[in-house]
Protein backbone atom coordinates (compact mmCIF):
# COMPACT_ATOMS: atom_id res chain seq x y z
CA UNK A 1 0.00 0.00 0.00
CA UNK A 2 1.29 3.28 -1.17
CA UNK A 3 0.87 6.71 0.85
CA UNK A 4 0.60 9.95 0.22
CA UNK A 5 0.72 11.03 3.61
CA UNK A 6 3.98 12.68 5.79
CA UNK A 7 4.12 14.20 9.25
CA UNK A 8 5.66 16.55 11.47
CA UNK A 9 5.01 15.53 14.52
CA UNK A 10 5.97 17.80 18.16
CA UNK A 11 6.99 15.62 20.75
CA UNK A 12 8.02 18.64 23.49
CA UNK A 13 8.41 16.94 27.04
CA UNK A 14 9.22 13.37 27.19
CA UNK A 15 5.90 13.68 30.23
CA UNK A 16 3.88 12.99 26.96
CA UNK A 17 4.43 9.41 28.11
CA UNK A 18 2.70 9.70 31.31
CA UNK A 19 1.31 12.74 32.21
CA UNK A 20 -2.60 12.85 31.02
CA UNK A 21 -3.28 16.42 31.75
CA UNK A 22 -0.75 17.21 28.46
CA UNK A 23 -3.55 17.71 25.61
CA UNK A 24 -1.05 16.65 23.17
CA UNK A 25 -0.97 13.22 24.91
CA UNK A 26 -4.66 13.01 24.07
CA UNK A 27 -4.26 14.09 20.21
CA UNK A 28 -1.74 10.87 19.69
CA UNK A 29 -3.48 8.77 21.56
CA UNK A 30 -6.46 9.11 18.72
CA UNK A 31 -3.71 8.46 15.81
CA UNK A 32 -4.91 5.44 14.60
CA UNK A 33 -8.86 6.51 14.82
CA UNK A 34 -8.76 10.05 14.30
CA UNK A 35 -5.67 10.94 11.90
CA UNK A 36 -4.16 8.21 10.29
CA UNK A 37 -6.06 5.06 10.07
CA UNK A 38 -3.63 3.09 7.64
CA UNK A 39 -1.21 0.36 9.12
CA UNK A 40 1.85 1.38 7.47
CA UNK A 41 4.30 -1.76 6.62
CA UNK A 42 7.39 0.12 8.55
CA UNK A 43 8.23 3.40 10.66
CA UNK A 44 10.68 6.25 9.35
CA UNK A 45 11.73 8.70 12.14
CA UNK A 46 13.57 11.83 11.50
CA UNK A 47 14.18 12.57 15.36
CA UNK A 48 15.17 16.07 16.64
CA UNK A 49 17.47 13.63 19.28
CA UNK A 50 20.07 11.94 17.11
CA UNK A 51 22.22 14.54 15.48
CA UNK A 52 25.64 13.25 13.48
CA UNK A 53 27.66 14.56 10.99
CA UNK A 54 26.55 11.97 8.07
CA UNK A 55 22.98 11.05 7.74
CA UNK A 56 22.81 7.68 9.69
CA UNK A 57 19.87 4.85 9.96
CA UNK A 58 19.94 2.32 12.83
CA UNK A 59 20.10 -1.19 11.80
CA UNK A 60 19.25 -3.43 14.79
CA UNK A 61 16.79 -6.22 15.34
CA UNK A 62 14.96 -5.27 18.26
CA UNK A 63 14.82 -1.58 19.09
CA UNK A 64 16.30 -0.49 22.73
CA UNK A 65 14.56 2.44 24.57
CA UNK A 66 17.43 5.13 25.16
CA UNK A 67 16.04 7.51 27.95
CA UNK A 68 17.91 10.42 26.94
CA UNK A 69 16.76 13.32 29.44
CA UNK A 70 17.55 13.53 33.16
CA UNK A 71 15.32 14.11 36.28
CA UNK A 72 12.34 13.03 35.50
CA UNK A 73 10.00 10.72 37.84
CA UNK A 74 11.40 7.61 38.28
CA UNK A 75 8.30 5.89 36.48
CA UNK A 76 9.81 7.36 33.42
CA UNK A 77 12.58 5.16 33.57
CA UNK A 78 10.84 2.29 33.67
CA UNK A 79 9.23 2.86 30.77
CA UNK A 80 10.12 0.12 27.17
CA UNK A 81 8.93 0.87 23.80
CA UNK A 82 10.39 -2.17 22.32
CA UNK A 83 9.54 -2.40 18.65
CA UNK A 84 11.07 -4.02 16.09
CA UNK A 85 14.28 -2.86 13.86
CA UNK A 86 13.74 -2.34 10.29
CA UNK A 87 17.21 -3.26 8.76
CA UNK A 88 15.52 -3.44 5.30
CA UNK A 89 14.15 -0.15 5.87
CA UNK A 90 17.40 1.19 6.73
CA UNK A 91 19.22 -0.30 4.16
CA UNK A 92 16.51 1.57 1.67
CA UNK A 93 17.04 4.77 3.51
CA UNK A 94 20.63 4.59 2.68
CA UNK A 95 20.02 3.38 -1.26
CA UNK A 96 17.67 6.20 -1.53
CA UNK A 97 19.99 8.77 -0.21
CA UNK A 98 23.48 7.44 -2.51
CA UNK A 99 21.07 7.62 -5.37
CA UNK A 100 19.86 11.35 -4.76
CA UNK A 101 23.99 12.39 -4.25
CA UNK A 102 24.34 11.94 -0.36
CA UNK A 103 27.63 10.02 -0.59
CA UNK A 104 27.85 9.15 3.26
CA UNK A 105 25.73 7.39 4.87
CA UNK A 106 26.26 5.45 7.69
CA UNK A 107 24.60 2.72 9.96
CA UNK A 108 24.33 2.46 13.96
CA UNK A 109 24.40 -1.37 15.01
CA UNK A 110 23.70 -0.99 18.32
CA UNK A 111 21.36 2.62 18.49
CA UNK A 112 17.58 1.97 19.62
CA UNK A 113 15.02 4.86 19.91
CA UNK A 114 15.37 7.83 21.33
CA UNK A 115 12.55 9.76 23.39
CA UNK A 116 11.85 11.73 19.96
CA UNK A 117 10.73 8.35 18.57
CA UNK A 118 9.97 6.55 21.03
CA UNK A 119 7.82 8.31 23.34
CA UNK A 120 5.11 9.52 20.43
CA UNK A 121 5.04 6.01 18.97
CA UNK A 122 3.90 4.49 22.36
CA UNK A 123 0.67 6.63 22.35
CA UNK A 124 0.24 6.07 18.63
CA UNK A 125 1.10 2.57 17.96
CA UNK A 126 0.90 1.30 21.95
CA UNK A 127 1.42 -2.67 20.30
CA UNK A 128 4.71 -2.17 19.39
CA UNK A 129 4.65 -4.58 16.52
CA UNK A 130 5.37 -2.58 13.68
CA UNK A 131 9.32 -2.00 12.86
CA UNK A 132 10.60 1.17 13.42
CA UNK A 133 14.21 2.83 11.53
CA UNK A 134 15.47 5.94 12.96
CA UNK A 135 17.63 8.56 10.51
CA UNK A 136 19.71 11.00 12.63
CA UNK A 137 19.59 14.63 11.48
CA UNK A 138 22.79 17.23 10.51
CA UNK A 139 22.78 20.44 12.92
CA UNK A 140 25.84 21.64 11.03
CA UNK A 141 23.85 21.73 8.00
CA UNK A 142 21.06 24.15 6.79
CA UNK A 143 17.10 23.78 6.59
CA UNK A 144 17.50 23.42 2.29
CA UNK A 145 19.83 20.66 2.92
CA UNK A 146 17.37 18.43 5.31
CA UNK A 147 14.02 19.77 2.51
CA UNK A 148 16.92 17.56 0.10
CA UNK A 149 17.00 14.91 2.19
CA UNK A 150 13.25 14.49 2.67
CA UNK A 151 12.85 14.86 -1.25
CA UNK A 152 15.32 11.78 -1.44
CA UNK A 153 13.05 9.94 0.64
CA UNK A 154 9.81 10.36 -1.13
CA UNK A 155 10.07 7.31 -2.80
CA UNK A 156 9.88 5.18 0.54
CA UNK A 157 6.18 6.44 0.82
CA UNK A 158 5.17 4.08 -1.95
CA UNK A 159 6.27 1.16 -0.52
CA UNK A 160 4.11 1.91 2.65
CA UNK A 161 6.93 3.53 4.68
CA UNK A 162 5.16 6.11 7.15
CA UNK A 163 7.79 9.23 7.24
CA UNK A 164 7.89 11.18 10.25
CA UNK A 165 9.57 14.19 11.75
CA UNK A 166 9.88 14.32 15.70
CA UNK A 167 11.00 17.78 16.98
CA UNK A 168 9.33 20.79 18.59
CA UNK A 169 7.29 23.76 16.58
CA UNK A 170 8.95 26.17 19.24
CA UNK A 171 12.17 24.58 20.78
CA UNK A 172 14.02 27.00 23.46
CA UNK A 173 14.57 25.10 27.07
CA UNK A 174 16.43 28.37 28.49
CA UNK A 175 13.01 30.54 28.16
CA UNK A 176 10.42 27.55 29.23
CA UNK A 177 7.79 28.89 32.04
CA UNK A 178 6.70 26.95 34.99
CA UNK A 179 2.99 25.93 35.59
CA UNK A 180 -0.38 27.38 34.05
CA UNK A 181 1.78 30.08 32.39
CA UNK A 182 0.27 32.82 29.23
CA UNK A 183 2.73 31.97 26.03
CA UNK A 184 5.07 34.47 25.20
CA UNK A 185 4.34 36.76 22.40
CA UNK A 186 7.96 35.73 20.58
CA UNK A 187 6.78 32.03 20.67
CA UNK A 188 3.04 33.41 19.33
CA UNK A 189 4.62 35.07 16.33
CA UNK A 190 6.49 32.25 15.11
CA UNK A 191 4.63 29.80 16.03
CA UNK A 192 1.73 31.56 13.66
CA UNK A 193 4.53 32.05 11.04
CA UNK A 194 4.81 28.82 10.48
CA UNK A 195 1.32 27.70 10.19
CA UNK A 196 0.44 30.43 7.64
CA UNK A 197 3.37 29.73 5.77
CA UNK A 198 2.80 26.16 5.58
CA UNK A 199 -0.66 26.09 4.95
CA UNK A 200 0.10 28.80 2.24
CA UNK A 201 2.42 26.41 0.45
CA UNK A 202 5.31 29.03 1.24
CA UNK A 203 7.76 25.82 1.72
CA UNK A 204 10.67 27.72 0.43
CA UNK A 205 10.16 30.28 3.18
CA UNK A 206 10.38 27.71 5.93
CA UNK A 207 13.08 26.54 4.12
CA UNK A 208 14.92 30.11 4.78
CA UNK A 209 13.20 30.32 8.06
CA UNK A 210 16.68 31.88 9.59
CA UNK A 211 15.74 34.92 7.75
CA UNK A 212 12.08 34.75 7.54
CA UNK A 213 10.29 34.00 10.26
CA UNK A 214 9.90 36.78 13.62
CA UNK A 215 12.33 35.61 16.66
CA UNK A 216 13.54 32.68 14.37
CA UNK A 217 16.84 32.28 16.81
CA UNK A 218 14.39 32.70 20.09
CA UNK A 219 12.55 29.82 18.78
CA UNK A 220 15.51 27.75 17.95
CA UNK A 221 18.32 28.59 19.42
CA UNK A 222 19.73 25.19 17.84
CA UNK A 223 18.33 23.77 14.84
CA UNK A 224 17.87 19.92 16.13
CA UNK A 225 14.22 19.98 16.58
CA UNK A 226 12.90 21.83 13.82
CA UNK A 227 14.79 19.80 11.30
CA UNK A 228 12.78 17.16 11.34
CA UNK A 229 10.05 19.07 9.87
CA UNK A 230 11.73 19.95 6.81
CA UNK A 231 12.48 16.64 6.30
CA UNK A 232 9.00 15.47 6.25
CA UNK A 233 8.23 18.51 4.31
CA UNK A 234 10.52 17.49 1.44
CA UNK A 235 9.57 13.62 1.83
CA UNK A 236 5.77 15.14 1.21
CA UNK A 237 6.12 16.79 -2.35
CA UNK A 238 7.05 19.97 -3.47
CA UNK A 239 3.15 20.76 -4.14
CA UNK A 240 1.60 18.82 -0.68
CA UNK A 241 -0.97 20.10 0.83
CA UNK A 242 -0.38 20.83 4.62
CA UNK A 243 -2.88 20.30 7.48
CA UNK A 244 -2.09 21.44 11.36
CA UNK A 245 -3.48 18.30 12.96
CA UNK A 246 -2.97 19.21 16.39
CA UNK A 247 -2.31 22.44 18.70
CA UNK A 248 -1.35 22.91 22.23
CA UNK A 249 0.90 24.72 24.26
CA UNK A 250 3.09 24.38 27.75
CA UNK A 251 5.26 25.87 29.77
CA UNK A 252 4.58 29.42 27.96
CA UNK A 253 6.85 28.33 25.02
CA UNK A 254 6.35 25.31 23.74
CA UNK A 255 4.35 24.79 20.62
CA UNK A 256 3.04 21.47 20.15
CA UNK A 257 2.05 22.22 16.52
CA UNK A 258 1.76 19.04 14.10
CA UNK A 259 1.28 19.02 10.68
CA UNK A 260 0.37 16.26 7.96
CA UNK A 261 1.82 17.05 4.40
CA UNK A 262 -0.55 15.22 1.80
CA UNK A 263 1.10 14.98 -1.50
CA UNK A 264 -0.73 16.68 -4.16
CA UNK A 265 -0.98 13.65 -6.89
């Protein structure tokens, strides 16, 4: 079964997992009735939380859960997502990317999921029995370069691949508010850049969002998390149709903002 389907998905605190006062907990939890009903044959995710300096896919068997964050409840440690590897997958990923001029890329034997893949997927696909590949993404690279590497990917999509981006919408941890807090006006503006220029089809803008969008560097002070959704943007099609799926907001500037990009033929 082919798709036509990509998405960006925001992950923001790894308390998705647990915590089920986080609206954005709720929104993945409906996945498979409310947004994508489809049981795709394999998993693609660009996480925001595995940056190298060549694209790389994991090749293992069984997928590890990494808990990559620090002082969280304990309960959070205890948590497994243990789906399958997709070796086949990755080895794809990596023919796909030679073929469309990346010359390097390399495979993890031992990497599992990170919280940017694995703690979305557990409220989406709770079973764990669909395999799951994991391509890291390039910080020392530009937004053009990851649209590139999306566009190399498109093909996957016809071979039932689901493609998705795991980052954040709005991504600064130095500026985050505690409790009930109002969100900031910087994180506003962007935040409603992006979903005007993506539903407007303005991909090259969020391509060039550095010099585009309001309080671009307040909303990412590092690239790592927004990434991810120019990947998925490029794995979509240059003429795909994009949808916000889901809104929310904590901690005053985080944007849980998720968009599906539906390819146009």
């Amino acid at each position: 079964m082919g798709l036509k389907e990509t998405f960006y998905i925001s992950h923001g605190s790894p308390m998705l997992a647990i915590d089920e006062s986080m609206e954005a907990r709720h929104f993945l939890k409906s996945w498979k009735d409310a947004i994508f009903p489809h049981r795709p044959n394999s998993i693609l995710v660009i996480s925001g939380h595995w940056e190298t300096s060549e694209p790389t896919v994991n090749t293992v068997l069984r997928n590890d859960t990494i808990h990559d964050f620090y002082g969280f409840p304990q309960p959070m440690y205890q948590l497994k997502y243990l789906a399958p590897g997709a070796p086949q997958l990755a080895k794809r990923v990596k023919e796909v990317l030679m073929a469309s001029g990346f010359s390097t890329v390399k495979e993890d034997k031992k990497r599992g999921l990170d919280h940017g893949a694995w703690v979305p997927l557990m409220l989406m696909y709770p079973e764990a029995d669909i395999p799951v590949c994991q391509l890291s993404v390039q910080t020392d690279r530009d937004a053009t370069y990851h649209y590139s590497l999306g566009r190399a990917l498109a093909p996957l999509k016809e071979e039932g691949v689901l493609i998705i981006g795991s980052g954040s919408a709005t991504h600064n941890l130095r500026s985050l508010g505690h409790g009930n807090v109002a969100t900031v006006p910087w994180a506003l503006e962007f935040d409603n850049w992006l979903k005007e220029a993506l539903l407007d089809g303005r991909y090259e803008d969020v391509n060039h969002y550095k010099v585009k969008a309001p309080h671009a560097k307040m909303a990412h002070p590092w690239p790592d998390h927004f990434y991810p959704l120019h990947v998925a943007m490029g794995a979509a099609d240059e003429n795909a149709k994009a949808k916000l799926i889901h809104h929310s907001w904590s901690n005053g500037t985080i944007s849980y903002a998720s968009y599906q990009f539906t390819a146009d033929s």
